[in-house]
N, C-alpha and C. Protein backbone atom coordinates (compact mmCIF):
# COMPACT_ATOMS: atom_id res chain seq x y z
N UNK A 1 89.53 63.48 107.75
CA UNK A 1 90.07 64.57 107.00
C UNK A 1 90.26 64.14 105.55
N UNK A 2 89.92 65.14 104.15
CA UNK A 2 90.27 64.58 103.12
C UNK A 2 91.39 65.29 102.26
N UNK A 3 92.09 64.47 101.33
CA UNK A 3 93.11 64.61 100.50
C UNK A 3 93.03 64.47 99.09
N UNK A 4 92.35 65.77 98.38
CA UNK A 4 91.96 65.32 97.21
C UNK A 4 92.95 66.52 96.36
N UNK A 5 93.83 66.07 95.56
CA UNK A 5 95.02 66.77 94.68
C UNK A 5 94.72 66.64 93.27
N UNK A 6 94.71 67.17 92.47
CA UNK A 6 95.25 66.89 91.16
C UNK A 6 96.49 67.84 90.46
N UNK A 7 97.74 66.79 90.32
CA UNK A 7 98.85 67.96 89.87
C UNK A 7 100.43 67.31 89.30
N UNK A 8 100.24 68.20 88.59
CA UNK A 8 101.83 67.61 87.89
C UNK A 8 102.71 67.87 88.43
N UNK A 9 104.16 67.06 88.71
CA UNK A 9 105.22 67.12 89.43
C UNK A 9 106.05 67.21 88.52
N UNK A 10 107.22 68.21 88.14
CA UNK A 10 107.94 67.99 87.20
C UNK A 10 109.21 68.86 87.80
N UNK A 11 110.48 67.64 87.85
CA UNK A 11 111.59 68.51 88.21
C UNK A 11 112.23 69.42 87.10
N UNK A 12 113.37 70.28 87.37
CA UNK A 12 114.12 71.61 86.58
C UNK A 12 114.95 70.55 85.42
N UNK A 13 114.93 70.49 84.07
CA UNK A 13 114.41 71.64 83.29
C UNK A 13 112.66 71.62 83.14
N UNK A 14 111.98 70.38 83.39
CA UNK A 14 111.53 70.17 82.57
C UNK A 14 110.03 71.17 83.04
N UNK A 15 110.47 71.38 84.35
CA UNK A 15 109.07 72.69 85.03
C UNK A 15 109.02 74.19 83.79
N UNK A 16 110.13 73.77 83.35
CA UNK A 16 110.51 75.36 82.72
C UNK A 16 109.68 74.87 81.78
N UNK A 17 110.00 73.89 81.19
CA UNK A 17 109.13 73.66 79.48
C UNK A 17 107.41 73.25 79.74
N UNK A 18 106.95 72.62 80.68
CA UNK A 18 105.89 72.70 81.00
C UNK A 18 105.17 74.43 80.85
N UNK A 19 105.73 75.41 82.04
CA UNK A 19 105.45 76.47 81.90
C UNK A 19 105.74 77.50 80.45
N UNK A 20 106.45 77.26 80.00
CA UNK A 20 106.57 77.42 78.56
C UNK A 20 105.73 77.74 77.44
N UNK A 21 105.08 76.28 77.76
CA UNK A 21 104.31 75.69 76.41
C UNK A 21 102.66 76.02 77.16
N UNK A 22 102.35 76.13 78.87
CA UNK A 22 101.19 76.30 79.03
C UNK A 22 101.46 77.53 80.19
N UNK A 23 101.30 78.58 79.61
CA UNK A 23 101.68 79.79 80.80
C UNK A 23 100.64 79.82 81.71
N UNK A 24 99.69 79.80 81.36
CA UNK A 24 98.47 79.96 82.17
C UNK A 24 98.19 79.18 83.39
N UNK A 25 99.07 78.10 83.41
CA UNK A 25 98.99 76.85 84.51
C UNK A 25 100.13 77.49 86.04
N UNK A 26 98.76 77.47 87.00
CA UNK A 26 99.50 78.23 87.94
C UNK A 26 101.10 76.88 88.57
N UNK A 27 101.87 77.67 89.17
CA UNK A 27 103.19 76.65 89.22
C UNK A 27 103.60 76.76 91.03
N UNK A 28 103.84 76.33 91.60
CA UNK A 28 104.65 76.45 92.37
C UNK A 28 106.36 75.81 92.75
N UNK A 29 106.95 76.55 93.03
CA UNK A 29 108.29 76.11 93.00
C UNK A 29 108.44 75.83 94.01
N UNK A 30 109.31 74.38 94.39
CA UNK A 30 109.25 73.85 95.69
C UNK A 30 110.67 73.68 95.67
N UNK A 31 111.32 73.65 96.88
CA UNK A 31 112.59 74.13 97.24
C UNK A 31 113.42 73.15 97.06
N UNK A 32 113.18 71.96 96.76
CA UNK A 32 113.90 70.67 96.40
C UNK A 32 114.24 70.66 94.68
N UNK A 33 113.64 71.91 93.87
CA UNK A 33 114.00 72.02 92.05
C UNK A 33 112.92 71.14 91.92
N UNK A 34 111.49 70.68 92.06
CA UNK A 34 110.72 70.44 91.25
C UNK A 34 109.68 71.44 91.73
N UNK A 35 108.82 71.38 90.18
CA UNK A 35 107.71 72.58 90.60
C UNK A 35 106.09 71.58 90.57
N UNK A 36 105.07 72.01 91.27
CA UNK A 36 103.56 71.70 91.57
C UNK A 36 102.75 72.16 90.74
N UNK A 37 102.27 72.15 89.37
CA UNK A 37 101.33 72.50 88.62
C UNK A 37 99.90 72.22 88.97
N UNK A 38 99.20 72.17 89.75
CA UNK A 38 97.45 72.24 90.19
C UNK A 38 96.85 72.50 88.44
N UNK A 39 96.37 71.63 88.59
CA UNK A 39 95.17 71.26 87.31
C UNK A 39 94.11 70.98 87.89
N UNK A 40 93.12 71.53 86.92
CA UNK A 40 91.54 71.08 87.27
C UNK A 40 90.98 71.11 85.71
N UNK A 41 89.21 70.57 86.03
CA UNK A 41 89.12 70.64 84.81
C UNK A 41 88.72 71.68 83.59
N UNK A 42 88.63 72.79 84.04
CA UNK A 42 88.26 74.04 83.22
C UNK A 42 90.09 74.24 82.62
N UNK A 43 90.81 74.26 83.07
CA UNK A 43 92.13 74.19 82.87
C UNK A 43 92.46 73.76 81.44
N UNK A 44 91.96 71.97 81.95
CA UNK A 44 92.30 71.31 80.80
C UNK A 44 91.30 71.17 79.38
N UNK A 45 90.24 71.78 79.79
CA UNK A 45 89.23 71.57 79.15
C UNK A 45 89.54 73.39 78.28
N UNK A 46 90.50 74.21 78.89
CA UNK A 46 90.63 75.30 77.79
C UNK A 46 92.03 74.87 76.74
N UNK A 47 92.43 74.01 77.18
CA UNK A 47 93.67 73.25 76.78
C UNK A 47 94.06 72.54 75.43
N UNK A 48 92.63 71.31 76.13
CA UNK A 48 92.49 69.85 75.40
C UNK A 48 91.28 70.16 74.77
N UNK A 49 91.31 69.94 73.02
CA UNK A 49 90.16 70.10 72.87
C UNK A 49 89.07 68.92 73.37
N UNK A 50 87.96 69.01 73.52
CA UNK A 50 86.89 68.01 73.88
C UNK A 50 86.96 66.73 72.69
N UNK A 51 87.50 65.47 73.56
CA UNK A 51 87.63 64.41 72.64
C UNK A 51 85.70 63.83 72.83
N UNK A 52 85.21 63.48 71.95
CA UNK A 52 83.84 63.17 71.55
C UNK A 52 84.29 61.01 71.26
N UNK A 53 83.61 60.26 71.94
CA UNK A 53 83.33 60.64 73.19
C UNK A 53 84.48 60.43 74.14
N UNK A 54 84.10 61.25 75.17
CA UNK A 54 85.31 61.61 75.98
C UNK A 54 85.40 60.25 76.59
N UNK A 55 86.55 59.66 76.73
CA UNK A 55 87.21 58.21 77.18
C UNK A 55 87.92 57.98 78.32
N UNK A 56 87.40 57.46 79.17
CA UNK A 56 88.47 57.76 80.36
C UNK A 56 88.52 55.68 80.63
N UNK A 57 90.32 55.71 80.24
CA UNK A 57 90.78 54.46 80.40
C UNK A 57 91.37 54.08 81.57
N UNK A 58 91.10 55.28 82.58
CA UNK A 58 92.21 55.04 84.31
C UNK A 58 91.00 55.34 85.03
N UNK A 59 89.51 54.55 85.08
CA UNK A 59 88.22 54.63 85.79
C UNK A 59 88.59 55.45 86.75
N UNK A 60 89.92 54.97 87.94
CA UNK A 60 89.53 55.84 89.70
C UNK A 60 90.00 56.74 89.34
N UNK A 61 90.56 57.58 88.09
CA UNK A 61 90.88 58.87 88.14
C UNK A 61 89.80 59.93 87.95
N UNK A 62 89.97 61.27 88.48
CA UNK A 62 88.90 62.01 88.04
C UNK A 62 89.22 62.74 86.66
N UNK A 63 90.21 63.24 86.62
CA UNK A 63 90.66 63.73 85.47
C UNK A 63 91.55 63.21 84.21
N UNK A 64 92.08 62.35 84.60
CA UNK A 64 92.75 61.43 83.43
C UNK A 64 92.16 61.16 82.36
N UNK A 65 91.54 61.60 81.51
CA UNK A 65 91.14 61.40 80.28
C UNK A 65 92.10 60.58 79.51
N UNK A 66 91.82 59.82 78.19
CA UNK A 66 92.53 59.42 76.75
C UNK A 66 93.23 61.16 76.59
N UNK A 67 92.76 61.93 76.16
CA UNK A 67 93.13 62.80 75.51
C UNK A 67 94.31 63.58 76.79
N UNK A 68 93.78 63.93 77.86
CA UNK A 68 94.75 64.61 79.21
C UNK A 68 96.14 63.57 79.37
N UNK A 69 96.20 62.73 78.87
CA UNK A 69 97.21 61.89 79.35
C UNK A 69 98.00 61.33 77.67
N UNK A 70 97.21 62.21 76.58
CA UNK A 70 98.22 62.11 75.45
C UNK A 70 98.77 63.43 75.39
N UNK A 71 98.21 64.47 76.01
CA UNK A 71 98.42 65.80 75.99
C UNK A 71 100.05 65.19 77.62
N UNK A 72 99.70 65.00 78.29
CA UNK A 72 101.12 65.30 78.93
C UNK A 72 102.17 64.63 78.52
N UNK A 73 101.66 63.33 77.58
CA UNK A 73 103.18 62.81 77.03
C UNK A 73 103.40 63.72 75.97
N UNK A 74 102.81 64.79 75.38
CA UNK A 74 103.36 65.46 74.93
C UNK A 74 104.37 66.89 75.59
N UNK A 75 103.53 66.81 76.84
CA UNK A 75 104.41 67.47 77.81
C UNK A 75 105.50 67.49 78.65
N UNK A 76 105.88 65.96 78.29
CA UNK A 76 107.39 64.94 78.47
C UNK A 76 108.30 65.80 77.74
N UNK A 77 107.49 65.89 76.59
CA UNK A 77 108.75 65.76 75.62
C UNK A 77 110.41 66.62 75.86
N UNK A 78 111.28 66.04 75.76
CA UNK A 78 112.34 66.95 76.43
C UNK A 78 112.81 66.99 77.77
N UNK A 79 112.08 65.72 78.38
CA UNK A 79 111.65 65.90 79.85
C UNK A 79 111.09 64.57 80.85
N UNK A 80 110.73 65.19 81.63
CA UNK A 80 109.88 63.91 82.00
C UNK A 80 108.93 64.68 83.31
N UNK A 81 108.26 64.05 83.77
CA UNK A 81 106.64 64.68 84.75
C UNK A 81 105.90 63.29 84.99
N UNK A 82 105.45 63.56 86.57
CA UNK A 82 103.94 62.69 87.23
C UNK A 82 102.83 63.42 87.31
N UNK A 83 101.79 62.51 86.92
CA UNK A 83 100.78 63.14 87.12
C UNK A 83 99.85 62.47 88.09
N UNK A 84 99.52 63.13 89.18
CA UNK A 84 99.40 62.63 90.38
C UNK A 84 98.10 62.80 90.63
N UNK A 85 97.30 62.06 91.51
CA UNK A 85 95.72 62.60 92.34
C UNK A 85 95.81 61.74 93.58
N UNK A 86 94.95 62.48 94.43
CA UNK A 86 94.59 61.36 95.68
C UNK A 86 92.88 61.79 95.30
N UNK A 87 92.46 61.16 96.36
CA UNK A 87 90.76 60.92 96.92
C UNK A 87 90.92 60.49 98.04
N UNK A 88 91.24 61.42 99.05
CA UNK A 88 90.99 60.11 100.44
C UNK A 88 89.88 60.97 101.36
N UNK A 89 88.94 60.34 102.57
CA UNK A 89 88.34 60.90 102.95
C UNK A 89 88.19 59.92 104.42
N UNK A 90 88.53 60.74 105.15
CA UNK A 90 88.61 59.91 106.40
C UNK A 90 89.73 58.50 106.37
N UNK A 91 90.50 58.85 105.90
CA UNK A 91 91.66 57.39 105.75
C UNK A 91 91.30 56.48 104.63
N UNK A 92 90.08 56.90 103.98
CA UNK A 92 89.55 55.63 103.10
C UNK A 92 89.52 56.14 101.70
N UNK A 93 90.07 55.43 100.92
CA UNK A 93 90.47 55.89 99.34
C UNK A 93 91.36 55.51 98.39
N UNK A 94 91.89 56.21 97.39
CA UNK A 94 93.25 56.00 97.12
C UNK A 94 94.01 57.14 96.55
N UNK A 95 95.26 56.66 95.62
CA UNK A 95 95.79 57.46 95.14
C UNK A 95 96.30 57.03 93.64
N UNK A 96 96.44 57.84 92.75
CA UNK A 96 97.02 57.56 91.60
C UNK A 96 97.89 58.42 90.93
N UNK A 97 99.16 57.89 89.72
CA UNK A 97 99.95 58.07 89.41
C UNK A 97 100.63 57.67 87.81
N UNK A 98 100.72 58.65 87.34
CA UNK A 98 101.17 58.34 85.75
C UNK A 98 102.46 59.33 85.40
N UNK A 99 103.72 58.54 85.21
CA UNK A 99 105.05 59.45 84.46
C UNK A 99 104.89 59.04 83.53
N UNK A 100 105.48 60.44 82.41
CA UNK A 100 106.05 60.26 81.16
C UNK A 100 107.04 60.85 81.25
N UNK A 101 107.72 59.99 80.10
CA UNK A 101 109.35 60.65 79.77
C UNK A 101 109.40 60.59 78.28
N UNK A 102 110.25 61.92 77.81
CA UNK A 102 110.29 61.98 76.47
C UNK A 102 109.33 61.47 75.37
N UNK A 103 107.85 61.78 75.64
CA UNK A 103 107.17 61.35 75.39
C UNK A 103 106.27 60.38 75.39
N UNK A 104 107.02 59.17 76.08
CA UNK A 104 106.07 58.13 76.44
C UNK A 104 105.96 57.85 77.86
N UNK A 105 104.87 57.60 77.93
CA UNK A 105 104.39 56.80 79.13
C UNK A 105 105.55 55.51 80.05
N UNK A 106 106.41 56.16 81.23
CA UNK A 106 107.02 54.96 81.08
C UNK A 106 106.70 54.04 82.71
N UNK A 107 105.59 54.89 83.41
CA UNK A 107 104.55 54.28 84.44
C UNK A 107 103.03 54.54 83.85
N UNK A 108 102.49 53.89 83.51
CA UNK A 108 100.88 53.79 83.20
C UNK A 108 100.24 54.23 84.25
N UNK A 109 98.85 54.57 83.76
CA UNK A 109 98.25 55.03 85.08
C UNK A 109 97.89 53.96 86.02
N UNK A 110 98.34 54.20 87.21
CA UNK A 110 98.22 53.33 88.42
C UNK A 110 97.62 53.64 89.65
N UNK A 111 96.74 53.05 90.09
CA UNK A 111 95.41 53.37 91.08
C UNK A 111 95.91 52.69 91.96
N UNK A 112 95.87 52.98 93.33
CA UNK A 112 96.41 51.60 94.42
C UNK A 112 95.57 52.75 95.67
N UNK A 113 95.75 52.30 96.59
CA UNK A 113 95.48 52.66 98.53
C UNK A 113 96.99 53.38 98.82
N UNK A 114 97.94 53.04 98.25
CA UNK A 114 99.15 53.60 98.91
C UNK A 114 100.08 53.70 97.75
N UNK A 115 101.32 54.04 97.92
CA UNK A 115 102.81 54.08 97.76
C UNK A 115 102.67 54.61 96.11
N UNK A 116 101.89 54.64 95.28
CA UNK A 116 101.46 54.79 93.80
C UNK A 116 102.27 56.44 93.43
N UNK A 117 101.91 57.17 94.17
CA UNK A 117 102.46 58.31 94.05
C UNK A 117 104.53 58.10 94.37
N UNK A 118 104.61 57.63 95.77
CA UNK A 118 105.85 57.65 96.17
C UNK A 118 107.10 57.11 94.81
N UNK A 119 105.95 55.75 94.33
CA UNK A 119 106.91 55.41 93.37
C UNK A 119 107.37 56.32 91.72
N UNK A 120 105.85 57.09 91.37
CA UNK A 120 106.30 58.12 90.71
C UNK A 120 107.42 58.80 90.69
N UNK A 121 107.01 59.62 92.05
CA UNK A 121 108.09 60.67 92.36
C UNK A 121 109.67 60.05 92.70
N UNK A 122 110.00 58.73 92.95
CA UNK A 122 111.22 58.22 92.85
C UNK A 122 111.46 57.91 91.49
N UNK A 123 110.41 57.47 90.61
CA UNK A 123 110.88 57.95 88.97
C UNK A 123 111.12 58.95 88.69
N UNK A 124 110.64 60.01 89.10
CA UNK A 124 111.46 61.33 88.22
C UNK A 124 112.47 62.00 89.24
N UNK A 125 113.10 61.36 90.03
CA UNK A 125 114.01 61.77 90.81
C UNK A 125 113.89 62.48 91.80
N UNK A 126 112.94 62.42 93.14
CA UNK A 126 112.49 63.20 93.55
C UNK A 126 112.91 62.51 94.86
N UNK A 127 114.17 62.99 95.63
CA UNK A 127 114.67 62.66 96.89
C UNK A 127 113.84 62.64 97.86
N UNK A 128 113.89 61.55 98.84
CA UNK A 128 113.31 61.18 100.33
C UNK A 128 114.34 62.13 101.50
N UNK A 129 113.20 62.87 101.95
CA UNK A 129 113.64 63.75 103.13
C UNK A 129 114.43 62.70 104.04
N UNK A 130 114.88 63.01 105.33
CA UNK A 130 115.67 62.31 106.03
C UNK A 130 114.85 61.52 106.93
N UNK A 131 113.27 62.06 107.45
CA UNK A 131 112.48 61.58 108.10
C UNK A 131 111.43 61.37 107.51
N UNK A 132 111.57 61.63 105.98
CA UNK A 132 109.92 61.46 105.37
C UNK A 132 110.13 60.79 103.91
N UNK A 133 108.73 60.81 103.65
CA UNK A 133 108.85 59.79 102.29
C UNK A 133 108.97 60.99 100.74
N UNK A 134 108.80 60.27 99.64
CA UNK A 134 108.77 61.55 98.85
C UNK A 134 107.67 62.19 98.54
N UNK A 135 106.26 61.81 99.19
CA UNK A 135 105.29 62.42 99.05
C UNK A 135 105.58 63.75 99.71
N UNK A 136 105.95 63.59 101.06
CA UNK A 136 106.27 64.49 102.20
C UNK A 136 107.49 65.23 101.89
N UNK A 137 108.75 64.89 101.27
CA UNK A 137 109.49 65.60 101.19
C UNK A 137 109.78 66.77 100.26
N UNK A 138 108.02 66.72 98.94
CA UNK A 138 107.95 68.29 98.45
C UNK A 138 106.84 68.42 99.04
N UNK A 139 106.31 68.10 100.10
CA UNK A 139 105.44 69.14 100.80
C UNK A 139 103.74 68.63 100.39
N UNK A 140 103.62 67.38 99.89
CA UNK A 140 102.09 67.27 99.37
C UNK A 140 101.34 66.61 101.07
N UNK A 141 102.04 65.62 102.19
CA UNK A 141 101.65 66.16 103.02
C UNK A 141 100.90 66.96 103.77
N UNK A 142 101.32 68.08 103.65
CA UNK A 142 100.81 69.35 104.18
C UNK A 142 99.54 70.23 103.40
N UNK A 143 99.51 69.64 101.77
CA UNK A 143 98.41 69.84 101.43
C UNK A 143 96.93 69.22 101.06
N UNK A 144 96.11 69.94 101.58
CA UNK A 144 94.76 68.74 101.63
C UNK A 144 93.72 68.84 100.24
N UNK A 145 94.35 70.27 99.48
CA UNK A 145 93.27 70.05 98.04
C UNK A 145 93.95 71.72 96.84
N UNK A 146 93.73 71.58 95.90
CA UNK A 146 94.22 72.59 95.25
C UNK A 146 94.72 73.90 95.62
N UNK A 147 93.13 74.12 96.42
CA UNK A 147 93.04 75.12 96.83
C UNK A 147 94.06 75.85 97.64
N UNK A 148 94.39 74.79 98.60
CA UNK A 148 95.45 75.43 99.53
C UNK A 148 96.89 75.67 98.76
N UNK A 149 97.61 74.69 97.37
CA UNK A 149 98.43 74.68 96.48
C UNK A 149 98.37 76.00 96.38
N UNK A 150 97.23 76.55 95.26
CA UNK A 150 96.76 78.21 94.90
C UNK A 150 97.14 78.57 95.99
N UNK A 151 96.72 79.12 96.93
CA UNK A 151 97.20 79.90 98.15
C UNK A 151 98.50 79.97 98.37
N UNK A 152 99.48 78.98 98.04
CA UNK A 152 100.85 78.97 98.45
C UNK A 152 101.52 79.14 97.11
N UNK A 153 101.06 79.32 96.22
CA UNK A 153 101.63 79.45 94.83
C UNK A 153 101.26 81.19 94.96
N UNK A 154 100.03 81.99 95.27
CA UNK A 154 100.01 82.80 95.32
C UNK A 154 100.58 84.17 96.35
N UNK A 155 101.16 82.97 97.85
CA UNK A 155 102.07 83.72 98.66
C UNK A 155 103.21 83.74 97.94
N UNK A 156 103.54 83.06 97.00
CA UNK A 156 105.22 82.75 96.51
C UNK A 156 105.49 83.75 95.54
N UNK A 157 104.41 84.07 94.71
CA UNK A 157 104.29 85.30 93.78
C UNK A 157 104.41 86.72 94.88
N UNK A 158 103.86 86.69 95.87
CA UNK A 158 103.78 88.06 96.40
C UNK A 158 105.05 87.89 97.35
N UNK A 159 105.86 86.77 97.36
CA UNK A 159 107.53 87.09 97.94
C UNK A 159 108.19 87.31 97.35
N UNK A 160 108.21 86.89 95.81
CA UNK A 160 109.16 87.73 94.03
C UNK A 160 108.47 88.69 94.10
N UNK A 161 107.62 89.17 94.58
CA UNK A 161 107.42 90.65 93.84
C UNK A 161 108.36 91.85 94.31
N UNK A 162 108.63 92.73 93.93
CA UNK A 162 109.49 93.51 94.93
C UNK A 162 108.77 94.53 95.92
C-alpha cells in the first residue's frame, strides 16, 4: 500500500495566518486546533515565482524547492508550521520534514525511513493520542495521498454549510 502526502501542519493561530496570506490553499481543520494544508505543485508554482535554475537542496523531497522552503519561512512568520511528505510504497521509502518558526528554519529539511515527521509535529506542539503517535493522532494515518485530504476537506466544507 502507498503513502505519498505533501502538506503543511500548522497549529491555531498560525493556520489562520497561513490561510490569510494564501486563500486559495485548500485547509482542513483537524479537531486537535491544527489545520492540514495539501500542496502540490501547480499550487506552488501559482505562488512561487519560478526560481531559474530551479534548486532543490532536500534531493528525497519532491517538492521542497530553495525557493518553496524560503516561501514558508516566510509563512512562519508570526508563527510556526511543518512541512511534511512521505513516499512509501509497499513499506519501502521514507519520510520528510522541515519546521519554521518566526521565520527561520528551526528543523532543516530531514529525510529518514521513520520518526522525521513525529519529531516535527512534537516541535510545533502537536500532542500524542493516548494509543498513538503524533503522526496518528491528527489523523495522517488514515490518509494515503492528497487526494483523500481534498475529499475530507471537502466533506468538512459541506458540514459548515448550512
Amino acid at each position: 500500500m502507498a503513502h505519498c502526502i505533501q502538506i503543511i501542519v500548522a497549529p491555531e493561530p498560525t493556520a489562520q495566518l497561513i490561510a490569510a496570506s494564501w486563500p486559495e490553499l485548500p485547509r482542513y481543520r483537524h479537531a486537535t486546533d491544527v489545520s492540514l494544508f495539501p500542496v502540490d505543485a501547480n499550487a506552488i508554482d501559482k505562488r512561487i515565482p519560478l526560481a531559474k535554475p530551479l534548486t532543490n537542496s532536500a534531493e528525497e523531497f519532491v517538492l521542497l524547492t530553495d525557493s518553496f522552503r524560503l516561501f514558508l519561512r516566510s509563512l512562519s512568520k508570526g508563527g510556526q508550521l511543518a512541512y511534511i511528505e512521505t513516499e512509501y510504497f509497499g513499506g519501502v521509502g521514507g519520510q520528510g520534514s522541515l519546521v519554521c518558526r518566526d521565520g527561520v528554519e528551526v528543523i532543516p529539511p530531514t529525510w529518514q525511513e521513520s520518526n522525521a515527521i513525529n519529531r516535527a509535529l512534537k516541535e510545533i506542539g502537536v500532542r500524542r493520542g493516548l494509543m498513538a503517535d503524533r503522526f496518528a493522532s491528527i489523523g495522517l494515518g488514515d490518509i494515503r495521498g492528497n487526494d483523500e485530504l481534498l475529499d475530507m476537506i471537502a466533506a468538512q466544507k459541506n458540514e459548515e454549510s448550512p
